[in-house]
C-alpha atoms as a PDB file:
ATOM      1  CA  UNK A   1      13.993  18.812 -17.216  1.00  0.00           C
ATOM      2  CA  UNK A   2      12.727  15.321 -16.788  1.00  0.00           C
ATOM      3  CA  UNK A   3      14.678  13.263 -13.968  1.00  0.00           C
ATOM      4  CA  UNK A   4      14.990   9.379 -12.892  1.00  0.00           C
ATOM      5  CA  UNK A   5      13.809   6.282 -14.947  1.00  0.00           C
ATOM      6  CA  UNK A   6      10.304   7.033 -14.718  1.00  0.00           C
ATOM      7  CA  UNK A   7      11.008  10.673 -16.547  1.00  0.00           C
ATOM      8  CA  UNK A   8       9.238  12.090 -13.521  1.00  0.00           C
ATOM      9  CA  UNK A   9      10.461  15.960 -13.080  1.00  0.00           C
ATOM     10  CA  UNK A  10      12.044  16.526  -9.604  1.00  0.00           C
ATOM     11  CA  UNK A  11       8.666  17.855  -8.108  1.00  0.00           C
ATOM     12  CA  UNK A  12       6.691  14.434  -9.394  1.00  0.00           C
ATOM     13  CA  UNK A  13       9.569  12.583  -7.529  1.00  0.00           C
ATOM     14  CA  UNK A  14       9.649  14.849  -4.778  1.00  0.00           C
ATOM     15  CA  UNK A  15       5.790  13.944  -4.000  1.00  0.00           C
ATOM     16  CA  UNK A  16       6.157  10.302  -4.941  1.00  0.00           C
ATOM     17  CA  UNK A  17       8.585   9.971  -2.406  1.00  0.00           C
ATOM     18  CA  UNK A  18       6.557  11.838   0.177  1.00  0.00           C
ATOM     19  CA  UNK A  19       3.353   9.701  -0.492  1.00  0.00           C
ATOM     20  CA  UNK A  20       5.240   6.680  -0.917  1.00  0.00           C
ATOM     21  CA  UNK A  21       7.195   7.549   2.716  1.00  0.00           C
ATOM     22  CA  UNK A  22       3.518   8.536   4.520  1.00  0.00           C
ATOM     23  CA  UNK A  23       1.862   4.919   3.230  1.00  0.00           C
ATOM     24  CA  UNK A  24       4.942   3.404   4.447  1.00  0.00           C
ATOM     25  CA  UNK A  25       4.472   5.273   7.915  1.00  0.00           C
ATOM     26  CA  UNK A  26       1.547   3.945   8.690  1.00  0.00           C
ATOM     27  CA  UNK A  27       0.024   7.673   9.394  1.00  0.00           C
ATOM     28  CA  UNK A  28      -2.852   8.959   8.472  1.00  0.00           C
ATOM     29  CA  UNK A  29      -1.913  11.236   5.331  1.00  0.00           C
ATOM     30  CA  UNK A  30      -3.117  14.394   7.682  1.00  0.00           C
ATOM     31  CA  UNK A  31      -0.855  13.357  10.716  1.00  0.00           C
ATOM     32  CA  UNK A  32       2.011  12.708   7.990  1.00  0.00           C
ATOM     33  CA  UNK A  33       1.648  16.108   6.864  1.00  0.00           C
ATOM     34  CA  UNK A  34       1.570  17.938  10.180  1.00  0.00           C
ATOM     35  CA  UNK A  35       4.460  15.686  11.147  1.00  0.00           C
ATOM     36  CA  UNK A  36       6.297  17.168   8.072  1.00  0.00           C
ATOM     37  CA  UNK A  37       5.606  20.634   7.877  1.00  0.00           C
ATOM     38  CA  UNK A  38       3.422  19.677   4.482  1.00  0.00           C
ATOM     39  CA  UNK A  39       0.373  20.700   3.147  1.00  0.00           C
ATOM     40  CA  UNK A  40      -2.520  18.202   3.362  1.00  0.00           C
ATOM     41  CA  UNK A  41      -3.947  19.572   0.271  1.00  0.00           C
ATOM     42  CA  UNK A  42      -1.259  18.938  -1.447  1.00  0.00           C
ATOM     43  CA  UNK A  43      -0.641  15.453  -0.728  1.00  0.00           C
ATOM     44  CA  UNK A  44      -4.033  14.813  -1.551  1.00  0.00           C
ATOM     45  CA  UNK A  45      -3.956  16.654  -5.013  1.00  0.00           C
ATOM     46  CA  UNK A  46      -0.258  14.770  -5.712  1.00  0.00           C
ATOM     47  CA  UNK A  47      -1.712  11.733  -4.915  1.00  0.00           C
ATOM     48  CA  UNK A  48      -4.389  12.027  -7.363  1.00  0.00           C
ATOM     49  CA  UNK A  49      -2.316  13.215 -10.145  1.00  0.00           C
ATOM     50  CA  UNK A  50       0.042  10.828  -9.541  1.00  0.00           C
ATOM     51  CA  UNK A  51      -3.038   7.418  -9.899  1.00  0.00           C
ATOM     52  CA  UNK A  52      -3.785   9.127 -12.905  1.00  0.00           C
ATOM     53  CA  UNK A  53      -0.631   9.186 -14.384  1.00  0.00           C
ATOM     54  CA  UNK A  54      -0.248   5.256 -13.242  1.00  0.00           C
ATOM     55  CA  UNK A  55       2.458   5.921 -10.739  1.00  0.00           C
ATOM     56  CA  UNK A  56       0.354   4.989  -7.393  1.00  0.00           C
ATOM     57  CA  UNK A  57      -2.263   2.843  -6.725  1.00  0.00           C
ATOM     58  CA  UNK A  58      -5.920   4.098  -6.708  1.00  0.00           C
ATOM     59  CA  UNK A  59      -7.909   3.733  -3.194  1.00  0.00           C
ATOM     60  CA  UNK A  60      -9.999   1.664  -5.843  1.00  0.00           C
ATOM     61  CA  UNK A  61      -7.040  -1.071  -6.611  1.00  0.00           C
ATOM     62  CA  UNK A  62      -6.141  -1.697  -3.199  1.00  0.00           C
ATOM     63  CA  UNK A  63      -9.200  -3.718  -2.545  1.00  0.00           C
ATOM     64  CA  UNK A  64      -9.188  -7.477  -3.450  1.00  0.00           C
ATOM     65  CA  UNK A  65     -12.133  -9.859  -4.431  1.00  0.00           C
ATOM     66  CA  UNK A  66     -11.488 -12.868  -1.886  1.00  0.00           C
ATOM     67  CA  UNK A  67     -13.311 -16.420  -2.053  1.00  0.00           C
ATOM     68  CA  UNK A  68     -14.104 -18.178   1.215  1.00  0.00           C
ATOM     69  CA  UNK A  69     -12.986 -22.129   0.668  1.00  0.00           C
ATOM     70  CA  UNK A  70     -14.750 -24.402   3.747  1.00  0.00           C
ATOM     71  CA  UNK A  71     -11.698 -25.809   5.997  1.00  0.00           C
ATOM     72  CA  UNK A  72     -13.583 -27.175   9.207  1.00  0.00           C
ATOM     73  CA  UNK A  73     -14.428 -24.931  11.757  1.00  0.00           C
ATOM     74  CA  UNK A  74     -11.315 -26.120  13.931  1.00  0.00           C
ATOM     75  CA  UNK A  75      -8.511 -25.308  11.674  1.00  0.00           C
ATOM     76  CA  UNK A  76      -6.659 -22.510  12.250  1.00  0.00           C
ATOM     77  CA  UNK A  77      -4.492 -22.571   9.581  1.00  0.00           C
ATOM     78  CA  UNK A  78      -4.305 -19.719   7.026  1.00  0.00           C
ATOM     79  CA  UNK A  79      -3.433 -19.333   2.968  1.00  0.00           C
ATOM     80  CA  UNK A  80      -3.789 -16.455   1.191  1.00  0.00           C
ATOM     81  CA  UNK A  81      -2.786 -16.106  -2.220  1.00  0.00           C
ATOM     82  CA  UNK A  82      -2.462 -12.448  -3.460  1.00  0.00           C
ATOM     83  CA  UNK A  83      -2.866 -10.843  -6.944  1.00  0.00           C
ATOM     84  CA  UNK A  84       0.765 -11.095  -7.529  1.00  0.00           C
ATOM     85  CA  UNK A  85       0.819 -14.696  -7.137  1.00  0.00           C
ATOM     86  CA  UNK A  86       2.743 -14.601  -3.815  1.00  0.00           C
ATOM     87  CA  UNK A  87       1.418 -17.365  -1.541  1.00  0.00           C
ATOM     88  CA  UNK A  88       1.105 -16.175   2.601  1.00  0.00           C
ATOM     89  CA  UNK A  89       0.581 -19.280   4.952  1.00  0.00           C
ATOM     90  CA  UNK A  90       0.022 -19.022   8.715  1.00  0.00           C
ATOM     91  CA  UNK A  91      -1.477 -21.153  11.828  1.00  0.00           C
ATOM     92  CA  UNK A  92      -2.829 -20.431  15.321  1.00  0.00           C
ATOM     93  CA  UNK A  93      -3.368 -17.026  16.365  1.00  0.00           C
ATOM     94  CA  UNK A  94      -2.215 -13.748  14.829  1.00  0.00           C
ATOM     95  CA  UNK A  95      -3.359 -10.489  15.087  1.00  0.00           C
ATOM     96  CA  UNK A  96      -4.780  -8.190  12.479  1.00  0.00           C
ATOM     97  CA  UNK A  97      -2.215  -5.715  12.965  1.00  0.00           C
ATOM     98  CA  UNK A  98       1.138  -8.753  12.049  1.00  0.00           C
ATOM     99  CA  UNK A  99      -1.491 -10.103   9.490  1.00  0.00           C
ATOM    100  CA  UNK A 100      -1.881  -5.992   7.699  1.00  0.00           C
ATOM    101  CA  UNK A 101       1.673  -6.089   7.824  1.00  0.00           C
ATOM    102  CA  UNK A 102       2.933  -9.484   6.653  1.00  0.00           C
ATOM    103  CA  UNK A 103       0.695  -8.835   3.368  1.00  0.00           C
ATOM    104  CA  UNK A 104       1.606  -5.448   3.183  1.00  0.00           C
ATOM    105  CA  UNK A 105       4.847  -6.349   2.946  1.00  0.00           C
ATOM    106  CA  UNK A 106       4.117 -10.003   0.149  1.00  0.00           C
ATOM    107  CA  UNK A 107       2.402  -6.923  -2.072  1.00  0.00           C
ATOM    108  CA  UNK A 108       5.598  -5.609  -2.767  1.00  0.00           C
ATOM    109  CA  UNK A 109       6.873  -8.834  -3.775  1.00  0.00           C
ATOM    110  CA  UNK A 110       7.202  -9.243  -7.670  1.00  0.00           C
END
């Protein structure tokens, strides 16, 4: 029996949520599953089947063409405008680690 808006059975959910929890972790999908008594394999094998059936993101769609606009060499002010039209503005300096996270978090803007 099909469950939830996306008609995903309880095991497609089941998986989506475990994925969706590991990425959200910040873990490495093998320390995730170690972490939660889970099989690595299986992650990996849910994971495909669910990019295929649209319902994650490949590794493929996470990357993003950038252009490099000329701003002076002294500026340190930052704009980044991301795929879903959210616009991420920042000045001095900031770490890669705040930066991964502050557009980690825009992406799930819509």
């Amino acid at each position: 029996m099909l469950e939830g808006e996306l008609g995903l059975s309880a095991k497609q959910q089941y998986w989506l949520e475990r994925i969706r929890d590991c990425e959200e972790s910040g873990q490495t999908t093998k320390a995730y599953a170690d972490a939660h008594s889970l099989s690595v394999t299986a992650m990996y094998t849910w994971r495909k089947r669910l990019v295929k059936r649209g319902l994650w993101p490949s590794r493929a769609e996470r990357f993003q063409r950038v252009q490099l606009t000329d701003v002076g060499s002294s500026s340190s002010d930052w704009r980044i405008t991301l795929p879903n039209g959210v616009q991420v503005e920042f000045s001095g300096s900031v770490d890669g680690a705040d930066i991964s996270a502050v557009l980690s978090a825009a992406m799930g803007v819509r």
